[in-house]
N, C-alpha and C. Protein backbone atom coordinates (compact mmCIF):
# COMPACT_ATOMS: atom_id res chain seq x y z
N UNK A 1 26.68 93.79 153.00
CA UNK A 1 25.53 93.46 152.19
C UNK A 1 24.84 94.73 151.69
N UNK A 2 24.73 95.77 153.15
CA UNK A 2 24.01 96.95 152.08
C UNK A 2 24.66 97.86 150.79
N UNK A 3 26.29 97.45 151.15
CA UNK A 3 26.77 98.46 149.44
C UNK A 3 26.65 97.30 148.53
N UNK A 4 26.36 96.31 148.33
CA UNK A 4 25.96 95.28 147.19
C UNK A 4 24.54 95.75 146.70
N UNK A 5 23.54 96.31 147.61
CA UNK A 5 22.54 97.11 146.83
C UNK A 5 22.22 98.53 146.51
N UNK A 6 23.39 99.11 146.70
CA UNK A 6 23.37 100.40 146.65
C UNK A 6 23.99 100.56 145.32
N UNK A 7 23.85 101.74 144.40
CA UNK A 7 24.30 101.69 143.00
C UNK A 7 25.99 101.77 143.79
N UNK A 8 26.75 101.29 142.44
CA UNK A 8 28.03 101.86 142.65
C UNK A 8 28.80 102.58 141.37
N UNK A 9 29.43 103.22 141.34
CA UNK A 9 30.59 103.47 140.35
C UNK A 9 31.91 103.32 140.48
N UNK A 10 32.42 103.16 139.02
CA UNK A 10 33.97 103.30 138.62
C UNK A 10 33.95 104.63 138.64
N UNK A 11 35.16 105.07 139.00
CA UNK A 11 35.96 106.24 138.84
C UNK A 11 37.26 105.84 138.65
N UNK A 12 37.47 107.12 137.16
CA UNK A 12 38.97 106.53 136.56
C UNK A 12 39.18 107.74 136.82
N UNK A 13 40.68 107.85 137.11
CA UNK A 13 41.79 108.39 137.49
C UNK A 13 42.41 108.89 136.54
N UNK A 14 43.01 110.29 136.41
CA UNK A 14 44.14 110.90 135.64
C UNK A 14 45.49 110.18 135.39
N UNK A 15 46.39 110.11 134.55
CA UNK A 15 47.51 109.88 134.52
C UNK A 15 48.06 110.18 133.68
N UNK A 16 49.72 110.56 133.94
CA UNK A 16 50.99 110.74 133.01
C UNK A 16 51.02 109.76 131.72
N UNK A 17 50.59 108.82 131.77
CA UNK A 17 51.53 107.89 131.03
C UNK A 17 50.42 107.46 129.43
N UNK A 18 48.76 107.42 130.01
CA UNK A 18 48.02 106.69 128.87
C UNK A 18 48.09 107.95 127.40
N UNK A 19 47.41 108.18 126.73
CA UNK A 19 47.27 108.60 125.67
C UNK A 19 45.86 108.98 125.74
N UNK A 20 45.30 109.91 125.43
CA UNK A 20 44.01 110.31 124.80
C UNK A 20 43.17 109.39 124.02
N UNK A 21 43.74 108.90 123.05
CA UNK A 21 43.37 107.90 122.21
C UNK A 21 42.95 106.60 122.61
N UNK A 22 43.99 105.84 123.23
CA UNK A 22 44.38 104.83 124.13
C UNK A 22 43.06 104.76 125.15
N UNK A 23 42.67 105.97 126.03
CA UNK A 23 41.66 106.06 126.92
C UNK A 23 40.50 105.79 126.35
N UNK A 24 40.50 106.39 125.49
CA UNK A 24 38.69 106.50 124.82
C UNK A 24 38.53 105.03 124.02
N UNK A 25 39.49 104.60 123.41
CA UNK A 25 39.47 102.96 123.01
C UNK A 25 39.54 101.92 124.55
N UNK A 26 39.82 102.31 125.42
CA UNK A 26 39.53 101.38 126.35
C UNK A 26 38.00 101.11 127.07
N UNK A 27 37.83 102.77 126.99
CA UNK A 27 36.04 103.19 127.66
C UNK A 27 35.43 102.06 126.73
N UNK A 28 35.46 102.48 124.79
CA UNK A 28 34.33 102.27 124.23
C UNK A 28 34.69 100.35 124.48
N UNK A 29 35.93 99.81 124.66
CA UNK A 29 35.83 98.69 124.72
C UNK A 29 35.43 97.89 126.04
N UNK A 30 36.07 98.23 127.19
CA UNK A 30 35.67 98.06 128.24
C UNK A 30 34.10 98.40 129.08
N UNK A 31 34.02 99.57 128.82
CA UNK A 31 32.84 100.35 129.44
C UNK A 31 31.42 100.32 128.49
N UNK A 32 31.74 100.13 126.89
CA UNK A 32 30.87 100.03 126.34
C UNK A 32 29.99 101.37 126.08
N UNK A 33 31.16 101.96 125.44
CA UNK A 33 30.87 103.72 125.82
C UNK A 33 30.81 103.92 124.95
N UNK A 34 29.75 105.09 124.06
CA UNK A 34 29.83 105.62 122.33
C UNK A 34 31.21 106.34 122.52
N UNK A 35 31.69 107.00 120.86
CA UNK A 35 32.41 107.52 120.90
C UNK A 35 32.98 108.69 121.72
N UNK A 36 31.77 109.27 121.54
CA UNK A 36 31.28 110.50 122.16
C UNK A 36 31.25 110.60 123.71
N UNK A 37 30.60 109.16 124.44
CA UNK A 37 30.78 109.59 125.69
C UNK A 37 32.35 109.77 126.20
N UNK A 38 32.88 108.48 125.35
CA UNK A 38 34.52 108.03 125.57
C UNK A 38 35.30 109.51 125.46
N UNK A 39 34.88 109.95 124.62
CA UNK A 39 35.76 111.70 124.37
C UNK A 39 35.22 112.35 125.81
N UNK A 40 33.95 112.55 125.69
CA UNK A 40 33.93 113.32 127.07
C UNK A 40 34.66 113.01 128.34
N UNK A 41 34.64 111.63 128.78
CA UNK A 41 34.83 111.54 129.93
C UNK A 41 36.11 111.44 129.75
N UNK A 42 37.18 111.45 128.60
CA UNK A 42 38.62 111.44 128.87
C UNK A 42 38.84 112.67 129.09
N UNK A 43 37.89 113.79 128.43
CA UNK A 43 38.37 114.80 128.86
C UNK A 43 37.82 115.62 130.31
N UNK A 44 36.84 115.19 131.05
CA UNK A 44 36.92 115.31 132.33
C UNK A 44 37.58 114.76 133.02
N UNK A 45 38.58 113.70 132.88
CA UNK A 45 39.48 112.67 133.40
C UNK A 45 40.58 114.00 133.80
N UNK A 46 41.01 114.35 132.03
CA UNK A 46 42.28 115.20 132.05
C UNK A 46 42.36 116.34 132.99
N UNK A 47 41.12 116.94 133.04
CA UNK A 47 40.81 118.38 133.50
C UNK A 47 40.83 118.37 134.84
N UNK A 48 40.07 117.61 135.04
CA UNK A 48 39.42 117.45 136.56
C UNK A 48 39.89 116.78 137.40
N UNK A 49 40.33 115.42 136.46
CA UNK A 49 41.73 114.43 137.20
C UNK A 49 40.51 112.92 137.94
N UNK A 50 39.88 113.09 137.45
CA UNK A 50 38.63 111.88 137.96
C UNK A 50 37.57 111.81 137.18
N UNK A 51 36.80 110.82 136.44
CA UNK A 51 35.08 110.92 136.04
C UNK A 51 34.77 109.45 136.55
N UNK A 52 33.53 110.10 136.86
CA UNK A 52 32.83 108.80 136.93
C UNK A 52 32.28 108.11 135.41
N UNK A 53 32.64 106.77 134.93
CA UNK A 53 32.53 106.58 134.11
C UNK A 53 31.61 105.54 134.23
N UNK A 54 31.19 104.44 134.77
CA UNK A 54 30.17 103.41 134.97
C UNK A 54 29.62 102.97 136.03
N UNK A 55 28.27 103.22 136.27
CA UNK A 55 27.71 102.61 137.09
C UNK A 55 26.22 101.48 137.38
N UNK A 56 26.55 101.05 138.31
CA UNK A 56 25.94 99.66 138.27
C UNK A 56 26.20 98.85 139.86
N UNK A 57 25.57 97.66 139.87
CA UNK A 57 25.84 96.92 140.64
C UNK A 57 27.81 96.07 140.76
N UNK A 58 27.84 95.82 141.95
CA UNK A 58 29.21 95.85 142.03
C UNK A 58 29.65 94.22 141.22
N UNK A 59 28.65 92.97 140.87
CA UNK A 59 28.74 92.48 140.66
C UNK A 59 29.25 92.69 139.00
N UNK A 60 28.56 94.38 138.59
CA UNK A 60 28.84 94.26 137.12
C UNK A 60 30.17 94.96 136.68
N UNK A 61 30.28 96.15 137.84
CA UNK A 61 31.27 96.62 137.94
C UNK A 61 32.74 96.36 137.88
N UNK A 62 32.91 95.49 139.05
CA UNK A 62 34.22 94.83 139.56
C UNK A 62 34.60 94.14 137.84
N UNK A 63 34.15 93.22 137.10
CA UNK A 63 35.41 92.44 136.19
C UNK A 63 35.56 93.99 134.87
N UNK A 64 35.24 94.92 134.71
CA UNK A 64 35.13 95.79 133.73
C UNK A 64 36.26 96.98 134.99
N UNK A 65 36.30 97.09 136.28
CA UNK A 65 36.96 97.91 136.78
C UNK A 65 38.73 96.86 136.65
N UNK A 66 38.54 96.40 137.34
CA UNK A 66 39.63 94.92 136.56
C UNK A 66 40.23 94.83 135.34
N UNK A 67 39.44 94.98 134.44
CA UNK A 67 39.93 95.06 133.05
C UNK A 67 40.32 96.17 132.80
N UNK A 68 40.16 97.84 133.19
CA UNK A 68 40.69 98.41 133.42
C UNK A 68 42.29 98.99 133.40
N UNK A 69 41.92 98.19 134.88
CA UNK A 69 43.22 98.23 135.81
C UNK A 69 44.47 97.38 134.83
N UNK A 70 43.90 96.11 134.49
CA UNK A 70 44.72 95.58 133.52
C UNK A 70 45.66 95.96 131.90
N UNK A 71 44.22 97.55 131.61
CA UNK A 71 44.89 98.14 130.69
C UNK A 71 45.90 99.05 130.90
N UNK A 72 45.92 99.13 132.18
CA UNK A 72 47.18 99.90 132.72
C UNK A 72 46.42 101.10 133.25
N UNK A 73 45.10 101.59 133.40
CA UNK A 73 44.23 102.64 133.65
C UNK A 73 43.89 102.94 135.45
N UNK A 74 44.13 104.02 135.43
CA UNK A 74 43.77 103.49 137.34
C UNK A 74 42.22 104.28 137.38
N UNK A 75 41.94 103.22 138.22
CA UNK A 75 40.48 103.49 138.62
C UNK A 75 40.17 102.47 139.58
N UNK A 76 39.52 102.87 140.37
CA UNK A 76 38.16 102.30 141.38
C UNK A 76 37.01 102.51 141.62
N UNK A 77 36.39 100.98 142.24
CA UNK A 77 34.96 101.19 142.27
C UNK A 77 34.52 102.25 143.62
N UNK A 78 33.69 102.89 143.82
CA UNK A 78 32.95 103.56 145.06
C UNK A 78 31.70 103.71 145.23
């Protein structure tokens, strides 16, 4: 019960396989991200190999970390 009120985030994951492009069209669709944030955080993704990209309650989290995962993107909530 107490991490249901504690903020949480997605963190997406680096990978071989997505595209640059591909990433930042998933943020702005999924995550609801300007262009601009979508560029940034793909490119702390690449560099760094992790960003935190959304946070929120886990109730809002979980179907947008899901959809995600479904675009083929790895990430989890923490």
């Amino acid at each position: 019960m107490e991490k249901e009120d504690r903020e949480n985030v997605i963190v997406l994951y680096n990978d071989d396989v997505n595209t640059f492009d591909y990433v930042i069209d998933c943020l702005i669709d999924i995550c609801e991200h300007t262009l601009e944030q979508a560029q940034q955080c793909t490119m702390l993704v690449h560099y760094k190999g992790k960003c935190e990209v959304l946070s929120g309650s886990l109730k809002k989290l979980e179907p947008r970390c899901s959809a995600l995962l479904e675009a083929g993107l790895s990430a989890e909530i923490h």
